[in-house]
C-alpha atoms as a PDB file:
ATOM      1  CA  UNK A   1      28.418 -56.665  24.037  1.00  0.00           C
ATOM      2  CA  UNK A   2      24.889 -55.831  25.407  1.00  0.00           C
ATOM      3  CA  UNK A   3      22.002 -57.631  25.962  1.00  0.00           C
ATOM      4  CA  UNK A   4      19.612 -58.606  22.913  1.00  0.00           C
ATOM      5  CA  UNK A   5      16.995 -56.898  24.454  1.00  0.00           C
ATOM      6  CA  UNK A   6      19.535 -53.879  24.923  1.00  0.00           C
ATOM      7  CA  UNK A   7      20.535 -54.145  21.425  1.00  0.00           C
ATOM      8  CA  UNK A   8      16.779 -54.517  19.874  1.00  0.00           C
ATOM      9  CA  UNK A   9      16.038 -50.948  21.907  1.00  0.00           C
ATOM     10  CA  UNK A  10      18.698 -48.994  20.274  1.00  0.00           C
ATOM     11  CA  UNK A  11      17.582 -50.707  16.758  1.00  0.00           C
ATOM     12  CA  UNK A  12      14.098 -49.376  17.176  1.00  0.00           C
ATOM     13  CA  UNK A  13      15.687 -46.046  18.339  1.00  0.00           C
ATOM     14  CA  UNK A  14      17.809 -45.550  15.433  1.00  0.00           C
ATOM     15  CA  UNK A  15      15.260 -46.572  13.102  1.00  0.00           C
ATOM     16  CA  UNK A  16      12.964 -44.503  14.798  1.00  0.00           C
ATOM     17  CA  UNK A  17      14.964 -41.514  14.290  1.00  0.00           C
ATOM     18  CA  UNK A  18      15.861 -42.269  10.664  1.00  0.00           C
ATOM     19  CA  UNK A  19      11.583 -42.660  10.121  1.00  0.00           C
ATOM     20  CA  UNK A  20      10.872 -39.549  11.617  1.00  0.00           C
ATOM     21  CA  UNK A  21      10.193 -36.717   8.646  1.00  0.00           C
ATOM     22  CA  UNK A  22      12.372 -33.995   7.754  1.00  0.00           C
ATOM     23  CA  UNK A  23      11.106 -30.257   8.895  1.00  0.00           C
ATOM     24  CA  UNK A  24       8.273 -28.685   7.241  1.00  0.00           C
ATOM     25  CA  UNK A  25       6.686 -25.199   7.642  1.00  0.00           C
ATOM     26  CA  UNK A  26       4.911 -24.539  10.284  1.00  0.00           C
ATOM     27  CA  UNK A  27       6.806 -27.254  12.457  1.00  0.00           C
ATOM     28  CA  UNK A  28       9.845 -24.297  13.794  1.00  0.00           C
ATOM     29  CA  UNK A  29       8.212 -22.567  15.530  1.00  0.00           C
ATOM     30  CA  UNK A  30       8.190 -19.706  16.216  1.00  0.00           C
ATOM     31  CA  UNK A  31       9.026 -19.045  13.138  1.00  0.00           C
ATOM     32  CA  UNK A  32       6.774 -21.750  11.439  1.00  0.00           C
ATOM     33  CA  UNK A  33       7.139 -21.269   7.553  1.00  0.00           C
ATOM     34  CA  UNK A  34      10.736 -22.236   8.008  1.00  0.00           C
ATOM     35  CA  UNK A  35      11.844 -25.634   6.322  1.00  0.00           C
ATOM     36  CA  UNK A  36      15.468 -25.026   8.555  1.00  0.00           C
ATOM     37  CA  UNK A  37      16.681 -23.821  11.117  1.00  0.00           C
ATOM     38  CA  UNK A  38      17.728 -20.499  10.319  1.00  0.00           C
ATOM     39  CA  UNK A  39      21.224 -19.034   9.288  1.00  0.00           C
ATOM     40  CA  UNK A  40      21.080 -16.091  11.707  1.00  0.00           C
ATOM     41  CA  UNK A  41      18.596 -13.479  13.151  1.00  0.00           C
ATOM     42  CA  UNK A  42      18.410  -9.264  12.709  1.00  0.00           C
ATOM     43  CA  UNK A  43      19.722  -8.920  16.445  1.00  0.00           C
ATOM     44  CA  UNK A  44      22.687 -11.631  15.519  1.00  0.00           C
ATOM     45  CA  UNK A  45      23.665  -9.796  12.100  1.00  0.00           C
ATOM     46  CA  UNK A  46      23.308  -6.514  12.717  1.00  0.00           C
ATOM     47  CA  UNK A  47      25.152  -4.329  15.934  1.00  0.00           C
ATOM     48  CA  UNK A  48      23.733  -1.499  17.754  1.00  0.00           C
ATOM     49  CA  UNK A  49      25.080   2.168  16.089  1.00  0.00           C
ATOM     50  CA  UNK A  50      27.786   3.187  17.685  1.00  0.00           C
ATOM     51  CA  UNK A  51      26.872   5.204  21.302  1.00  0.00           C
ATOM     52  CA  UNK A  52      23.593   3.359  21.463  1.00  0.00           C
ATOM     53  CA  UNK A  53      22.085   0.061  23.130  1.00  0.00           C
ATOM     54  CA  UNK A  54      18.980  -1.953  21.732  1.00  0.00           C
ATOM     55  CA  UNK A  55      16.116  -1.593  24.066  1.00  0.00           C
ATOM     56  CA  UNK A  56      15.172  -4.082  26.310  1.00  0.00           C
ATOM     57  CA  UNK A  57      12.441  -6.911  24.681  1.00  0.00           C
ATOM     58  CA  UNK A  58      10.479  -8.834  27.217  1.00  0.00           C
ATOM     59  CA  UNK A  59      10.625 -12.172  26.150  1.00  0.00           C
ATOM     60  CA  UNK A  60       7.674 -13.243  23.743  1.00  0.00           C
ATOM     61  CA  UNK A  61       6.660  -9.480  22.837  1.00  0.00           C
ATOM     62  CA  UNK A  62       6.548  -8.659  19.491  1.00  0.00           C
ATOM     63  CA  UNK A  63       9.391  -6.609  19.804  1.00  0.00           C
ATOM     64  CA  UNK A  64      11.745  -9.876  20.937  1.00  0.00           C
ATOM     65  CA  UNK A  65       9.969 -11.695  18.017  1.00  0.00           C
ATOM     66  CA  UNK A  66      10.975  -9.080  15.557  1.00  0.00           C
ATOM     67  CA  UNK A  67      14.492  -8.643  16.833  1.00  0.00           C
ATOM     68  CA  UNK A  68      15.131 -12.507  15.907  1.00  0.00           C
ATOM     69  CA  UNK A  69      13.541 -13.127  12.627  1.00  0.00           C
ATOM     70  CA  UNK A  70      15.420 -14.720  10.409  1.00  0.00           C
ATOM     71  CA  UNK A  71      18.375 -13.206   7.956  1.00  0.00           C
ATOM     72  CA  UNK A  72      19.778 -14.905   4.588  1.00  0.00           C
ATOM     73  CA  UNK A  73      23.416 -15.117   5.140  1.00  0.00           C
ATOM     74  CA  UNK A  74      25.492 -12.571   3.597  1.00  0.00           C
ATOM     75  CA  UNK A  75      23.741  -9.803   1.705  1.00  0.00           C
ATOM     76  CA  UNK A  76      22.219 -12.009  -1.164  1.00  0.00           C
ATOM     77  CA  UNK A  77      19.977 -10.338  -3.856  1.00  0.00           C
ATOM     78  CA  UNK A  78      16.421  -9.561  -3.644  1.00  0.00           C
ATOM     79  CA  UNK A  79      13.871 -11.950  -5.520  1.00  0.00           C
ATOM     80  CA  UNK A  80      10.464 -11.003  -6.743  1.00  0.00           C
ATOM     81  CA  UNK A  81       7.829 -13.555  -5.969  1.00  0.00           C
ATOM     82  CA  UNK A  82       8.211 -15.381  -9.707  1.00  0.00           C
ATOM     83  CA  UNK A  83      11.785 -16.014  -9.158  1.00  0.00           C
ATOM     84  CA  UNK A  84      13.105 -12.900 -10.613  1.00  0.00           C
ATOM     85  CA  UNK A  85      15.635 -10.718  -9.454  1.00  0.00           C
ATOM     86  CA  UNK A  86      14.779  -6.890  -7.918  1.00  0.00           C
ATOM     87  CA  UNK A  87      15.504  -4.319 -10.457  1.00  0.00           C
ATOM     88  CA  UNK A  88      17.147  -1.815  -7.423  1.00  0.00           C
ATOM     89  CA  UNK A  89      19.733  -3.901  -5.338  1.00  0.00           C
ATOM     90  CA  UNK A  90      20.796  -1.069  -3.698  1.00  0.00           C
ATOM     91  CA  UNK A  91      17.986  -0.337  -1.210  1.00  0.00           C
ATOM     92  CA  UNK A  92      18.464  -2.883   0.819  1.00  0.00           C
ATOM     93  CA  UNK A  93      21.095  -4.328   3.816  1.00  0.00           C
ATOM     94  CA  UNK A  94      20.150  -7.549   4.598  1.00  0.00           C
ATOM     95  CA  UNK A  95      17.115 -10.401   3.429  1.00  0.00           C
ATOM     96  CA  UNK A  96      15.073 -11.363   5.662  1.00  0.00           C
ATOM     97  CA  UNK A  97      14.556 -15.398   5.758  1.00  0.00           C
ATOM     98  CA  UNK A  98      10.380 -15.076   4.987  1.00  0.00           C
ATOM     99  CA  UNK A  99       9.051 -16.597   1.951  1.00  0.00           C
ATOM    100  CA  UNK A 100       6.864 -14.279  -0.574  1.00  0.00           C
ATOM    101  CA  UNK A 101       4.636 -16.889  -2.010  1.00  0.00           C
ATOM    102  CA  UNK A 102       4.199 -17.891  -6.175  1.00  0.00           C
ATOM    103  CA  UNK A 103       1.847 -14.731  -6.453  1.00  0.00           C
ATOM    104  CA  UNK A 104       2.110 -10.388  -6.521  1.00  0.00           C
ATOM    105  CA  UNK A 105       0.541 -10.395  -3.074  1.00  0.00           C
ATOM    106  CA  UNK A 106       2.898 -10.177  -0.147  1.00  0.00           C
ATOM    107  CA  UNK A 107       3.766  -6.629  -1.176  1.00  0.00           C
ATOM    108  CA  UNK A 108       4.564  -3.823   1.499  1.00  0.00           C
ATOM    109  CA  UNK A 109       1.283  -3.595   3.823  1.00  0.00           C
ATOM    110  CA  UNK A 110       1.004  -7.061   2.952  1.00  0.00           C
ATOM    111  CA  UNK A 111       4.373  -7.987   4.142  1.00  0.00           C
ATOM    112  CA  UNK A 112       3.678  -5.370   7.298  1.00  0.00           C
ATOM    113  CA  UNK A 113       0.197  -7.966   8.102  1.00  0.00           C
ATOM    114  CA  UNK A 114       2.450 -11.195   7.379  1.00  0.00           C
ATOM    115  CA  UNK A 115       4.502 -10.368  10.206  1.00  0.00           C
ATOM    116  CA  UNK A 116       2.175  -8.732  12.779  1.00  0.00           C
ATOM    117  CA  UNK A 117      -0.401 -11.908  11.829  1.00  0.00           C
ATOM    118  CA  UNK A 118       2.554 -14.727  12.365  1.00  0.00           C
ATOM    119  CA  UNK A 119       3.386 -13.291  15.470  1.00  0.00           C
ATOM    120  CA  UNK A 120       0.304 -13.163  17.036  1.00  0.00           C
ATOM    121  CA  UNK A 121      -0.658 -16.979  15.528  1.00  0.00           C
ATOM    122  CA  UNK A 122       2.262 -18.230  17.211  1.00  0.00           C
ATOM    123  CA  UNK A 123       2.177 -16.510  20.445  1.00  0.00           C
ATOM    124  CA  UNK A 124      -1.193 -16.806  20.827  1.00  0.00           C
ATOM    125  CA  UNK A 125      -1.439 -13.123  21.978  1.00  0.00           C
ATOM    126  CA  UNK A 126      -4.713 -11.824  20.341  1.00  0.00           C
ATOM    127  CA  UNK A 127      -6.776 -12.118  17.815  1.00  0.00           C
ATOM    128  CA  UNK A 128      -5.749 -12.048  14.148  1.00  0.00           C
ATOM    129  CA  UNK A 129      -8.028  -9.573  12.656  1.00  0.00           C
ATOM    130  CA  UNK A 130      -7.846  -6.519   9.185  1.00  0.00           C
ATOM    131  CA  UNK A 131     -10.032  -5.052   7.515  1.00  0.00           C
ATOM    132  CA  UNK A 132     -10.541  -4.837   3.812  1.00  0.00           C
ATOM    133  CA  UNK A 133     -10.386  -1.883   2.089  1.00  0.00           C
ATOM    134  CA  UNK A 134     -13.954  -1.872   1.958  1.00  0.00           C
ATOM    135  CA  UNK A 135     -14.044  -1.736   5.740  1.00  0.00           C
ATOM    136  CA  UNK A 136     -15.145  -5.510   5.686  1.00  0.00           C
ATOM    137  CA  UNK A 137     -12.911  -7.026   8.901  1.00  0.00           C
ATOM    138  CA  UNK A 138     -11.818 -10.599   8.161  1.00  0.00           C
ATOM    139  CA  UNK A 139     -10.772 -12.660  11.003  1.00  0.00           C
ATOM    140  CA  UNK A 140      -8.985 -15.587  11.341  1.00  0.00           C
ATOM    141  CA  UNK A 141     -11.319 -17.013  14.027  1.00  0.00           C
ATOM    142  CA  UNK A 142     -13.615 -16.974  11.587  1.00  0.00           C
ATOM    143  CA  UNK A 143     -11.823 -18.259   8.570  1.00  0.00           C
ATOM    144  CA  UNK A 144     -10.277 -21.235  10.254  1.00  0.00           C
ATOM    145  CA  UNK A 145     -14.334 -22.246  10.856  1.00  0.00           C
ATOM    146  CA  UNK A 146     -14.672 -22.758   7.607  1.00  0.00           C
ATOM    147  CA  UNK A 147     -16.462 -18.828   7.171  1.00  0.00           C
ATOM    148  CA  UNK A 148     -15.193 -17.031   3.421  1.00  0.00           C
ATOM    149  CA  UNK A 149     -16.002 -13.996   2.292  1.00  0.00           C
ATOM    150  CA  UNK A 150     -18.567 -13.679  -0.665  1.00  0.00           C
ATOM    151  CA  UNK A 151     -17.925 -10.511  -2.593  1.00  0.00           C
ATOM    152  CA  UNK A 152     -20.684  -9.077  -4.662  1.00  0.00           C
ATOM    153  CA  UNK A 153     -19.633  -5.628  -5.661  1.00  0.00           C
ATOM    154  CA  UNK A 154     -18.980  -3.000  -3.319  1.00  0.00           C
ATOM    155  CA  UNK A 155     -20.816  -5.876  -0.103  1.00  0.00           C
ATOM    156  CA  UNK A 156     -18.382  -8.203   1.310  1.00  0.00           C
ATOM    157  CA  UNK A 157     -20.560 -11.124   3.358  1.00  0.00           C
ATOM    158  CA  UNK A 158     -18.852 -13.936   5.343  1.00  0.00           C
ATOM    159  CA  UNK A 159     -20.390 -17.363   4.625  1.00  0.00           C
ATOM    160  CA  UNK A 160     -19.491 -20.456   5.963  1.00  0.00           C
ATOM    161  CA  UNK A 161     -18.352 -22.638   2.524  1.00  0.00           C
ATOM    162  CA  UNK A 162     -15.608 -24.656   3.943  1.00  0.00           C
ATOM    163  CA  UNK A 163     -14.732 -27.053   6.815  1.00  0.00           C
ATOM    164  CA  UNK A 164     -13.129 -26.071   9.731  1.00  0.00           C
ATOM    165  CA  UNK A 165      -8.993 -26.046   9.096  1.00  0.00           C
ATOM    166  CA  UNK A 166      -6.977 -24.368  11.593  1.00  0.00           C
ATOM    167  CA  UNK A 167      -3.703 -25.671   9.568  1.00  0.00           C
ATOM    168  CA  UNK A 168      -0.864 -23.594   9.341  1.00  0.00           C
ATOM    169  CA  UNK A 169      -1.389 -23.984   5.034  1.00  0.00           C
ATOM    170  CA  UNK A 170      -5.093 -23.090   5.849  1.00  0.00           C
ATOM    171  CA  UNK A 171      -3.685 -19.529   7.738  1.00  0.00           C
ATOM    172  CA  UNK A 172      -1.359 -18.872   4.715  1.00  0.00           C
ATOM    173  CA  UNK A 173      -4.660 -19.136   2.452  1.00  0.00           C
ATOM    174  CA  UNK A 174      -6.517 -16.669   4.560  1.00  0.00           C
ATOM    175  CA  UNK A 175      -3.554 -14.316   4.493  1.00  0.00           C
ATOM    176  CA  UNK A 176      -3.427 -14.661   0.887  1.00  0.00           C
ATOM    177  CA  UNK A 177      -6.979 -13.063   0.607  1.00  0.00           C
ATOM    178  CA  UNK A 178      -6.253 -10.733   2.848  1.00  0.00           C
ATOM    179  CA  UNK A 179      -3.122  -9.911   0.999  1.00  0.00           C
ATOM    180  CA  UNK A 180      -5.999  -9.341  -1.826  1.00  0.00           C
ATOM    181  CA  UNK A 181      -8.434  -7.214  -0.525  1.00  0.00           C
ATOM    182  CA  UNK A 182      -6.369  -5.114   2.110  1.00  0.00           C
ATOM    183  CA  UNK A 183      -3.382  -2.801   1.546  1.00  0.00           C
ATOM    184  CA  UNK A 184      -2.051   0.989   2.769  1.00  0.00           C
ATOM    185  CA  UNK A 185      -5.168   2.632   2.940  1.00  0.00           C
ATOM    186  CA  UNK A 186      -7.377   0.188   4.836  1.00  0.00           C
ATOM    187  CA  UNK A 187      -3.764  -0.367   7.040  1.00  0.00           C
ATOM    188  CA  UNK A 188      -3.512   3.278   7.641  1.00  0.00           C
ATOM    189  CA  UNK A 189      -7.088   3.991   8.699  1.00  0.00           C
ATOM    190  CA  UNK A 190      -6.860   0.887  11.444  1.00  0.00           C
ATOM    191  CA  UNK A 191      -3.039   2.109  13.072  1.00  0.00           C
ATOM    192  CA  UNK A 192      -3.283   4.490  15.798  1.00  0.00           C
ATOM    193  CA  UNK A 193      -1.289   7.505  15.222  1.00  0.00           C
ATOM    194  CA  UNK A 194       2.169   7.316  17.339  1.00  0.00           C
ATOM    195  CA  UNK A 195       1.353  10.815  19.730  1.00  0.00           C
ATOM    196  CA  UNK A 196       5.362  10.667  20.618  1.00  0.00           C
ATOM    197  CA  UNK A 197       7.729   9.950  17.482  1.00  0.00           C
ATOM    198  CA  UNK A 198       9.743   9.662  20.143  1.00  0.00           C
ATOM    199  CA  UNK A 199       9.102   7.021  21.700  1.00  0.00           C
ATOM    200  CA  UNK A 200       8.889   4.889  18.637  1.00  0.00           C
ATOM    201  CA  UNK A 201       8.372   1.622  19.687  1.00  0.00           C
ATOM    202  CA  UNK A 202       9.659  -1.874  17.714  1.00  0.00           C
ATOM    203  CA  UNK A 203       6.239  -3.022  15.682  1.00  0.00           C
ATOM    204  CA  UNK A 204       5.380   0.362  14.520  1.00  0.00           C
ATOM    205  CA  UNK A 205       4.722   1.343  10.965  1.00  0.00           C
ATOM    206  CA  UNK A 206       5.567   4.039   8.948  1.00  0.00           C
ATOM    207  CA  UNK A 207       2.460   4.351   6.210  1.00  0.00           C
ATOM    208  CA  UNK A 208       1.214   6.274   3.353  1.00  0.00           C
ATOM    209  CA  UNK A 209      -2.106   4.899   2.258  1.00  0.00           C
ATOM    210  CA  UNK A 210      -2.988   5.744  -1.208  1.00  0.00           C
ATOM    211  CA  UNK A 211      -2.608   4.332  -4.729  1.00  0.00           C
ATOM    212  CA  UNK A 212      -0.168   3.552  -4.800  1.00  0.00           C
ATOM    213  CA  UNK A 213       0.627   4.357  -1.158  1.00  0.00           C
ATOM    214  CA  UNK A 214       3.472   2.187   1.089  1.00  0.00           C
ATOM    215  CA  UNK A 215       4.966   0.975   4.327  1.00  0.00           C
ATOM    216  CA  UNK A 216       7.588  -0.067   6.388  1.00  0.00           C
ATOM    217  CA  UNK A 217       8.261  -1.825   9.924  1.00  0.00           C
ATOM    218  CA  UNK A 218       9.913  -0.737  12.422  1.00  0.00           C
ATOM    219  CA  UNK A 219      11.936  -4.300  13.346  1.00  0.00           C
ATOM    220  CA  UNK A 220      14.337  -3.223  15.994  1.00  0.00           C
ATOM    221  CA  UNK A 221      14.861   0.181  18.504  1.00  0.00           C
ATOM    222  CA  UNK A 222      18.093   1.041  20.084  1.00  0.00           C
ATOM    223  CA  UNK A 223      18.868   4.714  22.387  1.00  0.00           C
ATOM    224  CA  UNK A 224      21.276   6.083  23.592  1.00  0.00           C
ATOM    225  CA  UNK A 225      22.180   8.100  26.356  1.00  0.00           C
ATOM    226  CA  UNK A 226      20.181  11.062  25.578  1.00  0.00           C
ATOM    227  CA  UNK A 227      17.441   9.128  25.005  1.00  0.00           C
ATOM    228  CA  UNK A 228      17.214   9.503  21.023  1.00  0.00           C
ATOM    229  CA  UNK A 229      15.871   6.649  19.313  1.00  0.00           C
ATOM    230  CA  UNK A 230      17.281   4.797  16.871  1.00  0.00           C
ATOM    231  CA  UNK A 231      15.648   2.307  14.574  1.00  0.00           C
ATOM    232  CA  UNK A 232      15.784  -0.692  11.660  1.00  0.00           C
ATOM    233  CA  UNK A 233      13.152  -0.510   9.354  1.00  0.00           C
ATOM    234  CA  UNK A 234      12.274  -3.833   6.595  1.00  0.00           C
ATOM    235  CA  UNK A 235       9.599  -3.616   3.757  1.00  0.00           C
ATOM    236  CA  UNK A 236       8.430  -5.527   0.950  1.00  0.00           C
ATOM    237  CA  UNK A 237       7.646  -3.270  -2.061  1.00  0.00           C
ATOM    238  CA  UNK A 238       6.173  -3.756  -5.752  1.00  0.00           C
ATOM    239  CA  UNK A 239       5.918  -6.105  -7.351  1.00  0.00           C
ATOM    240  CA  UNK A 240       5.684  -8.586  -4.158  1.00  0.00           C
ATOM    241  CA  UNK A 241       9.510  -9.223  -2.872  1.00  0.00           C
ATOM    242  CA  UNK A 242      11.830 -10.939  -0.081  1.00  0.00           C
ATOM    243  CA  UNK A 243      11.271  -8.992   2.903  1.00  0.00           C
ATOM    244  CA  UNK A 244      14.502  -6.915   3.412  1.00  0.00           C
ATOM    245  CA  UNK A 245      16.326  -4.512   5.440  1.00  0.00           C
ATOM    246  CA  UNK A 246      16.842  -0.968   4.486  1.00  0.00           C
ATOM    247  CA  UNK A 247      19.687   0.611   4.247  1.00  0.00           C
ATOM    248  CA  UNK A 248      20.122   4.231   5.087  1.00  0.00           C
ATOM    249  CA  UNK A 249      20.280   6.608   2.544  1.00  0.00           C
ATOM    250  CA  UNK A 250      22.505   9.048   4.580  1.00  0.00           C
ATOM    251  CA  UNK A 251      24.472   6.447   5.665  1.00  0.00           C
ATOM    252  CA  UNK A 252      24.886   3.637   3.402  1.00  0.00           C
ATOM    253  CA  UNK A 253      27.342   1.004   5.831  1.00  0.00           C
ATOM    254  CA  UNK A 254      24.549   1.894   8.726  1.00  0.00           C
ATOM    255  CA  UNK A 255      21.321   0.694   8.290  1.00  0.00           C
ATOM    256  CA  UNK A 256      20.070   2.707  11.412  1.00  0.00           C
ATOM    257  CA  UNK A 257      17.573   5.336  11.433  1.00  0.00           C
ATOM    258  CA  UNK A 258      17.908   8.307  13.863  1.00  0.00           C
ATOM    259  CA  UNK A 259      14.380   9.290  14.810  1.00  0.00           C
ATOM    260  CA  UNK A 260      14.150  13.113  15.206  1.00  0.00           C
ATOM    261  CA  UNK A 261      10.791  14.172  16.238  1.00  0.00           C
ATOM    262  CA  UNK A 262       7.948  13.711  13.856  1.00  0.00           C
ATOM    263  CA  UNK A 263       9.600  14.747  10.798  1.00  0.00           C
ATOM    264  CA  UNK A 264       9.215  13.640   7.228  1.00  0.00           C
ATOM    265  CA  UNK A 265      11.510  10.076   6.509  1.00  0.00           C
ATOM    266  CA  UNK A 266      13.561   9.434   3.363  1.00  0.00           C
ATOM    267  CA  UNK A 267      14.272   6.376   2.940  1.00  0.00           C
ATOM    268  CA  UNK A 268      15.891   4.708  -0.325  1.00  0.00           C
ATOM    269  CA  UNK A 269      12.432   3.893  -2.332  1.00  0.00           C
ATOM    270  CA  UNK A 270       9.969   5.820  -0.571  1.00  0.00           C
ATOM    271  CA  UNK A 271       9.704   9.586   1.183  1.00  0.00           C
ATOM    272  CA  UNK A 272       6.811   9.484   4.119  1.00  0.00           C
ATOM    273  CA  UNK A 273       6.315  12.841   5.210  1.00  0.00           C
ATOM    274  CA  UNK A 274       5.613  14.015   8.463  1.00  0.00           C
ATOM    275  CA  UNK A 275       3.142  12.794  10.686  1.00  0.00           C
ATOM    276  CA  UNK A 276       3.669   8.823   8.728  1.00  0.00           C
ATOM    277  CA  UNK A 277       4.355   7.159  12.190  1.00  0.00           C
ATOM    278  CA  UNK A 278       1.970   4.554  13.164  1.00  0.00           C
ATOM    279  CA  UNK A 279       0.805   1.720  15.940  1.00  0.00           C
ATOM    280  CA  UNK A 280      -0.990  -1.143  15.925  1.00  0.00           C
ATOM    281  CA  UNK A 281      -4.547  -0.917  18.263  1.00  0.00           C
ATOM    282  CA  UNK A 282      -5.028  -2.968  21.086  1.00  0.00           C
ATOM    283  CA  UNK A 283      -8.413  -3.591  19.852  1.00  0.00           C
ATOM    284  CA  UNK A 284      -8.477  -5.884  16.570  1.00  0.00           C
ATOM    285  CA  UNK A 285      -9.690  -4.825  13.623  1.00  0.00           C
ATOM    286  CA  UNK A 286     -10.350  -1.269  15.592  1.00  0.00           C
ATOM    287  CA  UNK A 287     -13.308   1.093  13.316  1.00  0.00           C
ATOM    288  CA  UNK A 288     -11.744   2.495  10.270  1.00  0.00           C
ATOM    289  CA  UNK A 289     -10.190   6.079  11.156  1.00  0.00           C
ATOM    290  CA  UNK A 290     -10.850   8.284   7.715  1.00  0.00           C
END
């Protein structure tokens, strides 16, 4: 038998341990709005297409990031933000382990920002910046200082209202009016226009801005020998939806994209025509291209 003051240690430890509070979001990171550890990532569920290799991901890029967000396990239905199911449940291949929220916000740009803002928050790899369709940028540097906008007809003005809250609940709040103000069109005028379809990169974004207008992410990249690209694209859509997985409407059991050029893209709710292909700017919250 040990020592008392051997055995009072481990009671402290245990009780320790049995004190200490279950996971909450923002705690796992770097995926913070997790509440658990996750069931399984996009590079763990879903193989390369046959004759091709994912593309190396230096470790903390956005493309790494991507490649391991979280997957539901199995291929579970798609839920709307209120609880309710997706009328199409054929459009997608996997879910995505990303919460939508209680409201119609996260839709697709909005679930396009969600991801590109989350990765950047947790990486620490830039500033977190969009622009309102109005042009207004709103930036998170600002909003965690306690700065919100004041919106008086077609003049956006940042004032500071609040106290300074760099929380991960107070981040989810600014996305939330971003979510509200921002969508396709002011997405598609700050993306850079990929010159080489190509070389489509993980993080691009193919876009339609418009009314409605959409998007999808380009999540993972794989080639093959030739050098032909292939890709997995994820969306949200309307109303505001579990991020998912597309499947391919050529090839239903392969949710992999074969990039050809800059061609027009079918894929199973949405046709971008050519010329769709997009990049994020180096520069945050770059000036508005019309």
């Amino acid at each position: 038998m040990g020592s008392p003051l051997r055995i009072l240690v481990i009671l402290n430890l245990v009780a320790t341990i049995l004190a200490a509070p279950t996971a909450k979001a923002g705690d796992l990171a770097p995926y913070p709005w997790l509440s658990a550890p996750a069931a399984g990532s996009i590079e763990g569920r879903i193989g390369a297409p046959k004759g091709f290799e994912r593309m190396s991901a230096r470790p903390g890029s956005f493309a790494a990031w991507l490649r391991g967000l979280p997957v539901k396990p199995g291929r579970p239905p798609v839920h709307l933000f209120n609880g309710g199911l997706k009328f199409d449940q054929e459009a997608h291949h996997a879910v995505l382990d990303v919460d939508v929220g209680k409201r119609d916000l996260q839709q697709c740009a909005d679930a396009v920002m969600r991801l590109r803002a989350e990765y950047l928050r947790q990486a620490d790899a830039g500033e977190i910046c969009f622009r309102f369709t109005d042009g207004t940028p709103a930036r998170w540097t600002e909003w965690k200082q306690g700065m919100r906008p004041r919106i008086s007809g077609r003049k956006t003005e940042w004032q500071k209202t609040a106290g300074a809250d760099a929380s991960y609940a107070s981040f989810r709040r600014y996305l939330d009016i971003v979510f509200g103000y921002a969508g396709t069109l002011s997405l598609a005028r700050e993306l850079e226009p990929v010159a080489d379809p190509g070389r489509i990169e993980a993080g691009d974004v193919f876009i339609q801005g418009g009314s409605p207008g959409h998007a999808v992410l380009v999540v993972d990249v794989a080639q093959d020998a030739q050098g032909r690209r292939a890709v997995l694209l994820a969306q949200s859509y309307m109303p505001a939806q579990d991020i998912h997985v597309l499947r391919n409407p050529k090839s239903p059991d392969n949710p992999w994209y074969i990039v050809d050029g800059d061609g027009p893209l079918a894929t199973p709710e949405w046709d971008f025509p050519a010329g769709s292909l997009r990049r994020f700017s180096a520069i945050p919250c770059p000036k508005p291209r019309r």
